[in-house]
PDB file of N, CA and C in Angstrom:
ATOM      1  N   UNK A   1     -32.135 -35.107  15.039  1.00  0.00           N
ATOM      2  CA  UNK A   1     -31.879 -33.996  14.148  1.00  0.00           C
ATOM      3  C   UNK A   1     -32.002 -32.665  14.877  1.00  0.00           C
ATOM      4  N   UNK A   2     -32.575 -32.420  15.912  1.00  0.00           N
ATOM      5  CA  UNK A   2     -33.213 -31.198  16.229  1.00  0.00           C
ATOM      6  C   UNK A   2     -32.234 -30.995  17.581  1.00  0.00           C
ATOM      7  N   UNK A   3     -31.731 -32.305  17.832  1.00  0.00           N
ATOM      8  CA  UNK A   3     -30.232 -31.859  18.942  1.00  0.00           C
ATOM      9  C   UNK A   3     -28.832 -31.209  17.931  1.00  0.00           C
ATOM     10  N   UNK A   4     -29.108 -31.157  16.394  1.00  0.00           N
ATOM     11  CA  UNK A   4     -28.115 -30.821  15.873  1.00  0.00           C
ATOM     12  C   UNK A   4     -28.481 -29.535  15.498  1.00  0.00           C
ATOM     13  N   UNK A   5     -28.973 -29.187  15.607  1.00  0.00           N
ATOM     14  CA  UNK A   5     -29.689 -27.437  14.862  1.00  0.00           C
ATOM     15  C   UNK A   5     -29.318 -26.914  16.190  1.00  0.00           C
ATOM     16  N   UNK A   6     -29.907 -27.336  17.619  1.00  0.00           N
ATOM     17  CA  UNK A   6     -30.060 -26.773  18.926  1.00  0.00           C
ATOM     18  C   UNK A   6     -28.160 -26.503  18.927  1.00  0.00           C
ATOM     19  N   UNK A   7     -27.327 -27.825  18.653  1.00  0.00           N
ATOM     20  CA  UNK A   7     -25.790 -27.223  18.905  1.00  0.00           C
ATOM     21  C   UNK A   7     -25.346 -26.426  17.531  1.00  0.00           C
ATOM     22  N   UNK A   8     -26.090 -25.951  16.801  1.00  0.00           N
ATOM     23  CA  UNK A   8     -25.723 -25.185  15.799  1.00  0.00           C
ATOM     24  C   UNK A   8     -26.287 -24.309  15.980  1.00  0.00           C
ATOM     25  N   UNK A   9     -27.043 -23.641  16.396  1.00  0.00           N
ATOM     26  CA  UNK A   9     -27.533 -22.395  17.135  1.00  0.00           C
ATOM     27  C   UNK A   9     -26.597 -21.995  18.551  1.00  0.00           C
ATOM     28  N   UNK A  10     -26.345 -22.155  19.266  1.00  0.00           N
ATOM     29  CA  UNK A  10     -25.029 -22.617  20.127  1.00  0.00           C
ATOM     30  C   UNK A  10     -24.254 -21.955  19.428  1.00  0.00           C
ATOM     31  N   UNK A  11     -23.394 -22.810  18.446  1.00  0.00           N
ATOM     32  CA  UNK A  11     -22.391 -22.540  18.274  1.00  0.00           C
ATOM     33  C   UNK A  11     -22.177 -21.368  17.434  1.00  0.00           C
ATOM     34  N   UNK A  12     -23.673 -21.279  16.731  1.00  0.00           N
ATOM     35  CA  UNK A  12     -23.797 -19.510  16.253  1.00  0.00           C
ATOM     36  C   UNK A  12     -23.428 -18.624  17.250  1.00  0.00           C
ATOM     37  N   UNK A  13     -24.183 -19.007  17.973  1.00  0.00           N
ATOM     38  CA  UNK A  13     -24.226 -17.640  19.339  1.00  0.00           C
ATOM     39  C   UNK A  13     -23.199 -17.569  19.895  1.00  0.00           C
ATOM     40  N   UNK A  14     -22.183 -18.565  20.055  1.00  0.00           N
ATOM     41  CA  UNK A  14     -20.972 -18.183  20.525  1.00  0.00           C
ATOM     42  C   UNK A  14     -19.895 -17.709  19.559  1.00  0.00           C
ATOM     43  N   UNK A  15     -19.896 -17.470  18.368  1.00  0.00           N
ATOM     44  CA  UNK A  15     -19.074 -17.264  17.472  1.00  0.00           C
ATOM     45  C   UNK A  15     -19.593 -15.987  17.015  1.00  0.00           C
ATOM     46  N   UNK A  16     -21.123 -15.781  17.221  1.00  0.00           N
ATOM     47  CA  UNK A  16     -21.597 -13.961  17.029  1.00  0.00           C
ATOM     48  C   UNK A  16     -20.979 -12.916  18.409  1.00  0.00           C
ATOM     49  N   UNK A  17     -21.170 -13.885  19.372  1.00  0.00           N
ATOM     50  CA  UNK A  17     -20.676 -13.242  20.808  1.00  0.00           C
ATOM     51  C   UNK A  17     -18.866 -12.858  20.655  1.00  0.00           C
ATOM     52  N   UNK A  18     -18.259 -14.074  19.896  1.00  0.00           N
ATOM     53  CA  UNK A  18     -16.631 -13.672  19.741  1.00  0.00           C
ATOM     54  C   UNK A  18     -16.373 -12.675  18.819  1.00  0.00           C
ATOM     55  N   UNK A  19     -17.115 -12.958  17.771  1.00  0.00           N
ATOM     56  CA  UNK A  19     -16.646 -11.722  17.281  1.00  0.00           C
ATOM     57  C   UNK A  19     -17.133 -10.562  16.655  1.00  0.00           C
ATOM     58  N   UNK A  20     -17.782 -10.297  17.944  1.00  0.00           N
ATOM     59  CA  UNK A  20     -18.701  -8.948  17.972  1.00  0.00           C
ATOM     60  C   UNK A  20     -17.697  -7.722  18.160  1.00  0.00           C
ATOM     61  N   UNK A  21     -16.851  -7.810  19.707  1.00  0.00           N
ATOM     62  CA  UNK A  21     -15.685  -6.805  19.081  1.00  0.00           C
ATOM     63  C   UNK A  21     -14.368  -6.239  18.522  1.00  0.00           C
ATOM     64  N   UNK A  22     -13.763  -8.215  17.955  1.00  0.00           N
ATOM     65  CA  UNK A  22     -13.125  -7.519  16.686  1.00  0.00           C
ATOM     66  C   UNK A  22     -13.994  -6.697  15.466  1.00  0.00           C
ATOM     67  N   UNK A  23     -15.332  -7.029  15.190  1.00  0.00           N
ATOM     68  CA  UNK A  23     -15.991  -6.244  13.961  1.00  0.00           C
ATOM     69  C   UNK A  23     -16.054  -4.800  14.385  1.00  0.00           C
ATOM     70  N   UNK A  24     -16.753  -4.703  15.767  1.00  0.00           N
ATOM     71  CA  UNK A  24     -16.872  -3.402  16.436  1.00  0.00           C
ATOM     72  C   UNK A  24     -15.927  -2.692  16.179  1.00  0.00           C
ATOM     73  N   UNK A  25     -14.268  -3.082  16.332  1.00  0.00           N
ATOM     74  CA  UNK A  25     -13.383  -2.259  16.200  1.00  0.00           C
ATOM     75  C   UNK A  25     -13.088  -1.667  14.818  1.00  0.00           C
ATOM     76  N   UNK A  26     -13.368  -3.154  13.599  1.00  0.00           N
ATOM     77  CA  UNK A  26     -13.031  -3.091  12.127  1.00  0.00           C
ATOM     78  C   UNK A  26     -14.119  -1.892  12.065  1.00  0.00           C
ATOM     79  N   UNK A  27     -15.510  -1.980  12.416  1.00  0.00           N
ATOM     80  CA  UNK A  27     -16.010  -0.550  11.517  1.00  0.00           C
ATOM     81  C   UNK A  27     -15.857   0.931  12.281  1.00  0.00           C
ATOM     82  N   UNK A  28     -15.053   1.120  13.530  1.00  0.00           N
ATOM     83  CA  UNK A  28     -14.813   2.196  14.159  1.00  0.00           C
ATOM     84  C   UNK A  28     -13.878   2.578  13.101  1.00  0.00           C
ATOM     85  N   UNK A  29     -12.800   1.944  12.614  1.00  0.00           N
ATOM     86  CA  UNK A  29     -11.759   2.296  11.663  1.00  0.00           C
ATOM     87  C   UNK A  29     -12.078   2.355  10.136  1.00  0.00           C
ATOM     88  N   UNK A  30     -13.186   1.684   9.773  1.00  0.00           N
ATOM     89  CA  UNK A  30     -13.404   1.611   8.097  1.00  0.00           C
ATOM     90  C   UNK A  30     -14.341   2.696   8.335  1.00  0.00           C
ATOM     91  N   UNK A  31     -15.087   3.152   8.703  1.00  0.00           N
ATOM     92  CA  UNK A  31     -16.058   4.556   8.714  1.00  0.00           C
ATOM     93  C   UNK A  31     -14.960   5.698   8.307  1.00  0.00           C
ATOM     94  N   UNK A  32     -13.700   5.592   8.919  1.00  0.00           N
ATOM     95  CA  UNK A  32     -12.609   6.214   8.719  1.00  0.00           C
ATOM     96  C   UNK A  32     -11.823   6.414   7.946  1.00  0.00           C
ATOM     97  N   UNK A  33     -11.402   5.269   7.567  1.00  0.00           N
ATOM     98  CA  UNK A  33     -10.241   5.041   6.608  1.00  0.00           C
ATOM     99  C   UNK A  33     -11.028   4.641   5.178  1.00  0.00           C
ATOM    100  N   UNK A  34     -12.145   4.528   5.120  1.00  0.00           N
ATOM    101  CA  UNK A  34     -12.469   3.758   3.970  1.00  0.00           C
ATOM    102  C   UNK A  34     -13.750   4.688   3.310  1.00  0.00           C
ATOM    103  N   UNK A  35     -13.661   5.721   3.985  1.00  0.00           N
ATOM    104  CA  UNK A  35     -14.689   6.618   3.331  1.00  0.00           C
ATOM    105  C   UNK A  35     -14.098   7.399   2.267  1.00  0.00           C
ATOM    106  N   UNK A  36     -14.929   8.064   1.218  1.00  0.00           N
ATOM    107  CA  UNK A  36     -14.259   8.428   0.180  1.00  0.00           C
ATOM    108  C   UNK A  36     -14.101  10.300   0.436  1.00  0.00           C
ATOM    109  N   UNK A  37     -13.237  10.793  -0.391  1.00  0.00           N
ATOM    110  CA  UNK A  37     -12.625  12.200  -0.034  1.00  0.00           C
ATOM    111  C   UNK A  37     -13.420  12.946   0.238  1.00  0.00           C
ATOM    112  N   UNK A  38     -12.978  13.896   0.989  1.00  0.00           N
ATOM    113  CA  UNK A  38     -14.482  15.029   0.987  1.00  0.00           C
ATOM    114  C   UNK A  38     -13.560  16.398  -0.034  1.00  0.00           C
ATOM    115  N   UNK A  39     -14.089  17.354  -0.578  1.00  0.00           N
ATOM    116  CA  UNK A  39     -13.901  17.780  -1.432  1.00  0.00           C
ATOM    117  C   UNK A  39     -12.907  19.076  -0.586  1.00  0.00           C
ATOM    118  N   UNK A  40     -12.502  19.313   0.934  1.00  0.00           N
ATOM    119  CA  UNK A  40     -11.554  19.827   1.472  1.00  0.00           C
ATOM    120  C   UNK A  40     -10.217  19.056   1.345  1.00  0.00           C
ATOM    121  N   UNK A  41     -10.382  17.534   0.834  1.00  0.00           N
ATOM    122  CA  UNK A  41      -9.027  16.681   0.812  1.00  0.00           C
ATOM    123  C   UNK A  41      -8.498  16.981  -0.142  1.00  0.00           C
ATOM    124  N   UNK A  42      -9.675  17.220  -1.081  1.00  0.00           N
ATOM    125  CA  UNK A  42      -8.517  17.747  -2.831  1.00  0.00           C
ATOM    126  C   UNK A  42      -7.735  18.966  -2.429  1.00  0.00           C
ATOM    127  N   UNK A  43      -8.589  19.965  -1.900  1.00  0.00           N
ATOM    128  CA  UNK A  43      -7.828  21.614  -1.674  1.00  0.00           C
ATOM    129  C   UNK A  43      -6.426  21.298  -0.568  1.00  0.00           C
ATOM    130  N   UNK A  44      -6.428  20.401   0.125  1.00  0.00           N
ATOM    131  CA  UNK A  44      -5.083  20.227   1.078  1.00  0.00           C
ATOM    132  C   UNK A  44      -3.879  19.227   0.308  1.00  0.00           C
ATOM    133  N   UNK A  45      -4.514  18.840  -0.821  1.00  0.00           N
ATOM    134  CA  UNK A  45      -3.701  17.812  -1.732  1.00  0.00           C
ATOM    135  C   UNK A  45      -2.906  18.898  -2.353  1.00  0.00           C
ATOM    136  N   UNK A  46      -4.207  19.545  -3.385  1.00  0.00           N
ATOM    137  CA  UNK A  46      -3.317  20.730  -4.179  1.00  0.00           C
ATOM    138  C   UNK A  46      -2.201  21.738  -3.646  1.00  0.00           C
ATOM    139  N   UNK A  47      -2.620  22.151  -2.417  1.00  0.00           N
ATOM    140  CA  UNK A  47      -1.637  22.659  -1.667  1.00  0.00           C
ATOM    141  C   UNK A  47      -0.400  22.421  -1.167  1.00  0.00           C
ATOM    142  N   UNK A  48      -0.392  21.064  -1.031  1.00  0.00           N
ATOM    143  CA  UNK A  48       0.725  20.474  -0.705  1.00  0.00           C
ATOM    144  C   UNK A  48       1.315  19.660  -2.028  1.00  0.00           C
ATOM    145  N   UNK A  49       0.945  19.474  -2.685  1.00  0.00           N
ATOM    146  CA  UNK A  49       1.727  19.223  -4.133  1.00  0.00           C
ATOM    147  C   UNK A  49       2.163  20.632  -5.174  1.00  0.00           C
ATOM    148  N   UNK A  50       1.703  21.469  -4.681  1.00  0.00           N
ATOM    149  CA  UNK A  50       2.118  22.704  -5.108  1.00  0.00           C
ATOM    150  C   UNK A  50       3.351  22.899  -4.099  1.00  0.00           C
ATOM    151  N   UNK A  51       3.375  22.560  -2.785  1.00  0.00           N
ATOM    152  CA  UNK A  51       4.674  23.386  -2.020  1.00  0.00           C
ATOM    153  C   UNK A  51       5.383  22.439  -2.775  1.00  0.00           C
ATOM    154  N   UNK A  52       5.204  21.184  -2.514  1.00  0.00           N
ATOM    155  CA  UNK A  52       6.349  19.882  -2.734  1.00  0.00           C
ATOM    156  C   UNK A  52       7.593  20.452  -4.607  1.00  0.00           C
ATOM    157  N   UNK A  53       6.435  21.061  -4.967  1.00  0.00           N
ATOM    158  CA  UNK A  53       6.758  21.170  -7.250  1.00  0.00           C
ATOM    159  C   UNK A  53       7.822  22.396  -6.472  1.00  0.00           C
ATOM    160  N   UNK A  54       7.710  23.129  -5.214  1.00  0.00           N
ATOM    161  CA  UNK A  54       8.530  24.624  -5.557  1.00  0.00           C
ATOM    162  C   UNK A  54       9.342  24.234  -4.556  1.00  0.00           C
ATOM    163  N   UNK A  55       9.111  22.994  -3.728  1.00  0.00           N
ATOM    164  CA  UNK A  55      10.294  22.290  -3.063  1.00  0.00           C
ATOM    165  C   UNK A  55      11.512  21.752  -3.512  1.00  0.00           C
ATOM    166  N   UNK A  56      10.980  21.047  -4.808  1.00  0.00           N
ATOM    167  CA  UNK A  56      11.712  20.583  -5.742  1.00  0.00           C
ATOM    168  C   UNK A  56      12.390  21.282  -7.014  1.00  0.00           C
ATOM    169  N   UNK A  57      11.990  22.570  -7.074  1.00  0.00           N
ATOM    170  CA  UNK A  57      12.654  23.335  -8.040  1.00  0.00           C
ATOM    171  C   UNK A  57      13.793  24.173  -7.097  1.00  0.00           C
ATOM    172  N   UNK A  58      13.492  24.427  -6.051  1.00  0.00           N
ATOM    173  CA  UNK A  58      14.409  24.940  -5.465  1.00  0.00           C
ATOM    174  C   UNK A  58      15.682  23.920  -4.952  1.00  0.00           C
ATOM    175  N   UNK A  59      15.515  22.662  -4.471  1.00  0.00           N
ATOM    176  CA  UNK A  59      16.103  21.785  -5.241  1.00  0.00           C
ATOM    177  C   UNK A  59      17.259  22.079  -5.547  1.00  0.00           C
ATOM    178  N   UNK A  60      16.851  21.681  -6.584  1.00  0.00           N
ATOM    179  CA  UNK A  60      17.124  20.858  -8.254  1.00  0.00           C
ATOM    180  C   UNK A  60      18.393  22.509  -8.363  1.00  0.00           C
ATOM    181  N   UNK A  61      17.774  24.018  -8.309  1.00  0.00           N
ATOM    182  CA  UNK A  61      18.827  24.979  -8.159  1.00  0.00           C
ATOM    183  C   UNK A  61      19.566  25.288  -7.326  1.00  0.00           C
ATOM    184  N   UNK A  62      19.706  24.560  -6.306  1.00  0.00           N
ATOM    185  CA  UNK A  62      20.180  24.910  -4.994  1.00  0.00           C
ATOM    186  C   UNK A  62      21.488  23.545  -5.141  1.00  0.00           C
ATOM    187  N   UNK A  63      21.192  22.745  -5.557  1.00  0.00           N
ATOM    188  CA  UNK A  63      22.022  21.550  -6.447  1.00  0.00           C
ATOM    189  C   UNK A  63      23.320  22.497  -7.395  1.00  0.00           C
ATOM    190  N   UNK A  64      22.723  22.790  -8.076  1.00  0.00           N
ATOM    191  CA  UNK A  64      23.404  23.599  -9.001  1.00  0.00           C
ATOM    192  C   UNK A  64      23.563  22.658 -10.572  1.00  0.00           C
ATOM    193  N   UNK A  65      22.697  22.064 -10.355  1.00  0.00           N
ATOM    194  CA  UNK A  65      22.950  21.204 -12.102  1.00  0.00           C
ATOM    195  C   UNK A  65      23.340  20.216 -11.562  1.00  0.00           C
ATOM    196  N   UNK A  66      23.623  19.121  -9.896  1.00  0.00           N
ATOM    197  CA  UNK A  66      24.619  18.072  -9.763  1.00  0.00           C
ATOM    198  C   UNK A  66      23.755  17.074 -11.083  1.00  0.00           C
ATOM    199  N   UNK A  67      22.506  16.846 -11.263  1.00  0.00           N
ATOM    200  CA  UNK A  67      22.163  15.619 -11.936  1.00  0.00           C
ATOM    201  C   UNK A  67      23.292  15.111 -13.005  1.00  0.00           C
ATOM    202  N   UNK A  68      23.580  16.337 -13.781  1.00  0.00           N
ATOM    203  CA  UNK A  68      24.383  16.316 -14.749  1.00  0.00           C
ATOM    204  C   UNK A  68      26.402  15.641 -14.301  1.00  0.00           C
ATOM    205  N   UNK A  69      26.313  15.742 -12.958  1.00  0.00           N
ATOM    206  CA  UNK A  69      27.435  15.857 -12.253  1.00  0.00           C
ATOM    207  C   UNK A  69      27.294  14.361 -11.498  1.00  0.00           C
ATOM    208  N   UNK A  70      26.929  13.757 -12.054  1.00  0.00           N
ATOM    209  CA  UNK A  70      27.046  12.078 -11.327  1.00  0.00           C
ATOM    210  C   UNK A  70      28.637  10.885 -11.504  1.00  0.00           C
ATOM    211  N   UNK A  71      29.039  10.835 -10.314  1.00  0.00           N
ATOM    212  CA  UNK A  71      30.202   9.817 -10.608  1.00  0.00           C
ATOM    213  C   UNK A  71      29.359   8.957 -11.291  1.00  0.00           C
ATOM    214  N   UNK A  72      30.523   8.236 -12.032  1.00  0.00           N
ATOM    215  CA  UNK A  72      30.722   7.142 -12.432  1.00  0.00           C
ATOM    216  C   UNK A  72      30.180   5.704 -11.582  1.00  0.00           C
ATOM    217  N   UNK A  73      30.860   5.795 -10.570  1.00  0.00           N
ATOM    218  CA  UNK A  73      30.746   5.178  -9.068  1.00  0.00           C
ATOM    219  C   UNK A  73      29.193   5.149  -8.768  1.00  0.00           C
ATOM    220  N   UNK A  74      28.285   6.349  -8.717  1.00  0.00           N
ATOM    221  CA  UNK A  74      27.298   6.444  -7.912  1.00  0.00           C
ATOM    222  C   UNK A  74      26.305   6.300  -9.189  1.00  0.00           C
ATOM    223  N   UNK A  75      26.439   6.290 -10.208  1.00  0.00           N
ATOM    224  CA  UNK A  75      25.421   5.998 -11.289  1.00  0.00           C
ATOM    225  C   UNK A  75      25.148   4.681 -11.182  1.00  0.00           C
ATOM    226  N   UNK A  76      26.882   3.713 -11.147  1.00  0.00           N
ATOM    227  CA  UNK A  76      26.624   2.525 -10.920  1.00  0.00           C
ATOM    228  C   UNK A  76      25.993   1.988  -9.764  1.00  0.00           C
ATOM    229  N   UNK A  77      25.975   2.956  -9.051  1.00  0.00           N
ATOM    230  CA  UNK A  77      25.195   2.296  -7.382  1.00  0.00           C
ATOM    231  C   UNK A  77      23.826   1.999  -7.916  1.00  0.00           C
ATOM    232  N   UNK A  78      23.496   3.658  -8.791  1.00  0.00           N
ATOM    233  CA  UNK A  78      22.155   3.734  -8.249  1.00  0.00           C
ATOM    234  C   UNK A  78      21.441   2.263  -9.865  1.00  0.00           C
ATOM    235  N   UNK A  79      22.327   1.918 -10.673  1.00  0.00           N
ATOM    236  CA  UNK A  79      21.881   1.203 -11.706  1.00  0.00           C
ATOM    237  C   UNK A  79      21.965  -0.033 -11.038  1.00  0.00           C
ATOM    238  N   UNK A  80      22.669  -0.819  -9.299  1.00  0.00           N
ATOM    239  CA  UNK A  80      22.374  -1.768  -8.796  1.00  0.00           C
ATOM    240  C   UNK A  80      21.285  -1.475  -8.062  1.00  0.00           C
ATOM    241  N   UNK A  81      20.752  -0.668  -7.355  1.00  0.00           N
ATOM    242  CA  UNK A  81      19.679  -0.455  -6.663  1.00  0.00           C
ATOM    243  C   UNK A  81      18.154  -0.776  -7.856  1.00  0.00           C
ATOM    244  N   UNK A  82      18.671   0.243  -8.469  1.00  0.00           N
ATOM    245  CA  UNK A  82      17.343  -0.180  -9.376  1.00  0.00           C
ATOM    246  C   UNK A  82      17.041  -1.526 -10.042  1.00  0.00           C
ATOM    247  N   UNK A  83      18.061  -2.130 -10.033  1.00  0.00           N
ATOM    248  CA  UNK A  83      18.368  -3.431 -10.805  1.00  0.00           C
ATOM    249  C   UNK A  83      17.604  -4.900  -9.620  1.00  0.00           C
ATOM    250  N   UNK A  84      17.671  -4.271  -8.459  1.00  0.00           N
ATOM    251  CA  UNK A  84      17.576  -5.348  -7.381  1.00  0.00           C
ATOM    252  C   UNK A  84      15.888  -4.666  -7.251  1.00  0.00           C
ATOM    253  N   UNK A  85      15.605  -3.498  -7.283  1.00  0.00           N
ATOM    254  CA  UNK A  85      14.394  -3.211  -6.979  1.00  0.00           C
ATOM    255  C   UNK A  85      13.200  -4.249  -7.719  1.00  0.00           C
ATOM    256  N   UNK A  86      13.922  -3.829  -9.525  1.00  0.00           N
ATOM    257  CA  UNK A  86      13.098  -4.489 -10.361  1.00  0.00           C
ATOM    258  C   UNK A  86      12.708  -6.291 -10.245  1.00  0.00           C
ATOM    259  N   UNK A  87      14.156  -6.959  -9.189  1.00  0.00           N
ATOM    260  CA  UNK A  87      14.278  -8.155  -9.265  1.00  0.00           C
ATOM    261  C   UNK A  87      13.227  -8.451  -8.064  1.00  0.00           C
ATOM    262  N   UNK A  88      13.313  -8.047  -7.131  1.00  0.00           N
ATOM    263  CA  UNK A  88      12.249  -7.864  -5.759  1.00  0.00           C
ATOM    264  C   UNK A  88      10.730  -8.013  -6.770  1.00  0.00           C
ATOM    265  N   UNK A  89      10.697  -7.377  -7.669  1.00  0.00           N
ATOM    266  CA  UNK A  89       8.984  -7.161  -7.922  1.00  0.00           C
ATOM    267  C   UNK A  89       8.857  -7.910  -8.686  1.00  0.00           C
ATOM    268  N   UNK A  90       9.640  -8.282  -9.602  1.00  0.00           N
ATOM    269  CA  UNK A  90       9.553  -9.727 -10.433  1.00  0.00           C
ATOM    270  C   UNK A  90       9.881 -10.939  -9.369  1.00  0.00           C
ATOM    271  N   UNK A  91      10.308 -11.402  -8.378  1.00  0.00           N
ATOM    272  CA  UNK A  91      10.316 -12.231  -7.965  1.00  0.00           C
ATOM    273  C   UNK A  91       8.906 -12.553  -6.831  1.00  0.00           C
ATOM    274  N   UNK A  92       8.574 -11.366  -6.517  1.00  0.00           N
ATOM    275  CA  UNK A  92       6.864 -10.987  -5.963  1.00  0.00           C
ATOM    276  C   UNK A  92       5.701 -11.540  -7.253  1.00  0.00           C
ATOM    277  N   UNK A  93       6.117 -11.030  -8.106  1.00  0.00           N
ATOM    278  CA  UNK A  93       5.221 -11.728  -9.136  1.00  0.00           C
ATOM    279  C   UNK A  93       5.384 -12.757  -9.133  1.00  0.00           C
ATOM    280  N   UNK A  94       6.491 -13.706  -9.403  1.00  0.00           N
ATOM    281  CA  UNK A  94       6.951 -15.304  -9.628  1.00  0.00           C
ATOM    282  C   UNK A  94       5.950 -15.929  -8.285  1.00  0.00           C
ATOM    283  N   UNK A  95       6.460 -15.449  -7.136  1.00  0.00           N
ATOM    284  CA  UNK A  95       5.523 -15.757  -6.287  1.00  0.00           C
ATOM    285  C   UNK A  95       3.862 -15.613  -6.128  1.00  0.00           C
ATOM    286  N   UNK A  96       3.890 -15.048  -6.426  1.00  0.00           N
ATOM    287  CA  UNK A  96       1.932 -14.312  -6.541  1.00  0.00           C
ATOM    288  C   UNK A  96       1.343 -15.251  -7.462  1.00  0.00           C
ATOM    289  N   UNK A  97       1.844 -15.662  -8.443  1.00  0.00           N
ATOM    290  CA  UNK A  97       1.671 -16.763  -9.845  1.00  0.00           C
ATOM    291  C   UNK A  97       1.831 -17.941  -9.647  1.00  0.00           C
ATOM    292  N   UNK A  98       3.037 -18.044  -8.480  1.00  0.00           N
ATOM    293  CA  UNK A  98       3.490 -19.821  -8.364  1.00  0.00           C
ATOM    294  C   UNK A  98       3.692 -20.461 -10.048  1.00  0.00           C
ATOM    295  N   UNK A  99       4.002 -19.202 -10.779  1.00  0.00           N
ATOM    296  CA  UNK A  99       4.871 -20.412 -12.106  1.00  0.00           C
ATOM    297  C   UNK A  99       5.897 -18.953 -12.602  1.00  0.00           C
ATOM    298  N   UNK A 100       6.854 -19.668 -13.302  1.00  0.00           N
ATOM    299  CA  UNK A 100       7.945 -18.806 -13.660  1.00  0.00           C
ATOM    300  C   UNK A 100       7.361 -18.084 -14.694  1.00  0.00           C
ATOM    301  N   UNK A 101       6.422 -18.725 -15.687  1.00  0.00           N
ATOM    302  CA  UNK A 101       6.103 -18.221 -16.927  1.00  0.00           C
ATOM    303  C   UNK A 101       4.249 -18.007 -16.884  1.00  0.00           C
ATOM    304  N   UNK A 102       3.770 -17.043 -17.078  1.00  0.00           N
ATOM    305  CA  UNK A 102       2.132 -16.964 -17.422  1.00  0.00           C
ATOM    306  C   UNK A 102       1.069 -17.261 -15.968  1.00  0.00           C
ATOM    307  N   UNK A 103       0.222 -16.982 -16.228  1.00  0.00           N
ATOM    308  CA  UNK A 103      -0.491 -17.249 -14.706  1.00  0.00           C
ATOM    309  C   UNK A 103      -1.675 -18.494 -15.819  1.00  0.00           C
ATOM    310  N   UNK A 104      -2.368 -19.331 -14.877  1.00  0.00           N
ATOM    311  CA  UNK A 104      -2.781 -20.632 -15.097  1.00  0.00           C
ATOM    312  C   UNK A 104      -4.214 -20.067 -15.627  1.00  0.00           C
ATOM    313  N   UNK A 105      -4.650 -20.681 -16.658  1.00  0.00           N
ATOM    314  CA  UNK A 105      -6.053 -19.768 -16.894  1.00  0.00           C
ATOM    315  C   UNK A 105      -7.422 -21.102 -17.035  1.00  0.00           C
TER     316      UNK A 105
END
């Protein structure tokens, strides 16, 4: 019994030794990426969703009204695009579920 603990201690130590610096690397990057906002991230948010709103109004007038001005042609494009988008995320679901109908409870 005590030759099986001795290769299970072993095989701890070599599996703490492997992956000491993939983790090393995972928390150089989650200290980073996974910390929560500091209250200068809101003020550079607002700022830039404020240019983006007067990006887009200028836009939208610089257009001259096209929304209103859509072929025929390109409405229908954009009603296949959206049509295939919606089918992509329903078929992501079908998959994610593995059943066509309800998830298994």
């Amino acid at each position: 019994m005590s030759q099986y603990v001795g290769k299970a201690n072993a095989l701890a130590k070599t599996l703490t030794a492997l992956a000491r610096p993939p983790l090393k690397e995972f928390w150089k990057y989650a200290k980073v990426e996974l910390s929560p906002p500091l209250p200068g991230d809101f003020l550079k948010l607002q700022k830039s969703l404020k240019e983006s709103t007067k990006n887009l109004k200028t836009n939208v007038k610089a257009s001259g009204g096209r929304l209103g001005q859509v072929t025929v042609r390109e409405a229908w494009l954009n009603v296949l695009v959206t049509v295939e988008i919606v089918s992509w995320f329903y078929m992501g679901e079908v998959i994610g579920r593995r059943h066509f109908v309800g998830y298994k409870v």
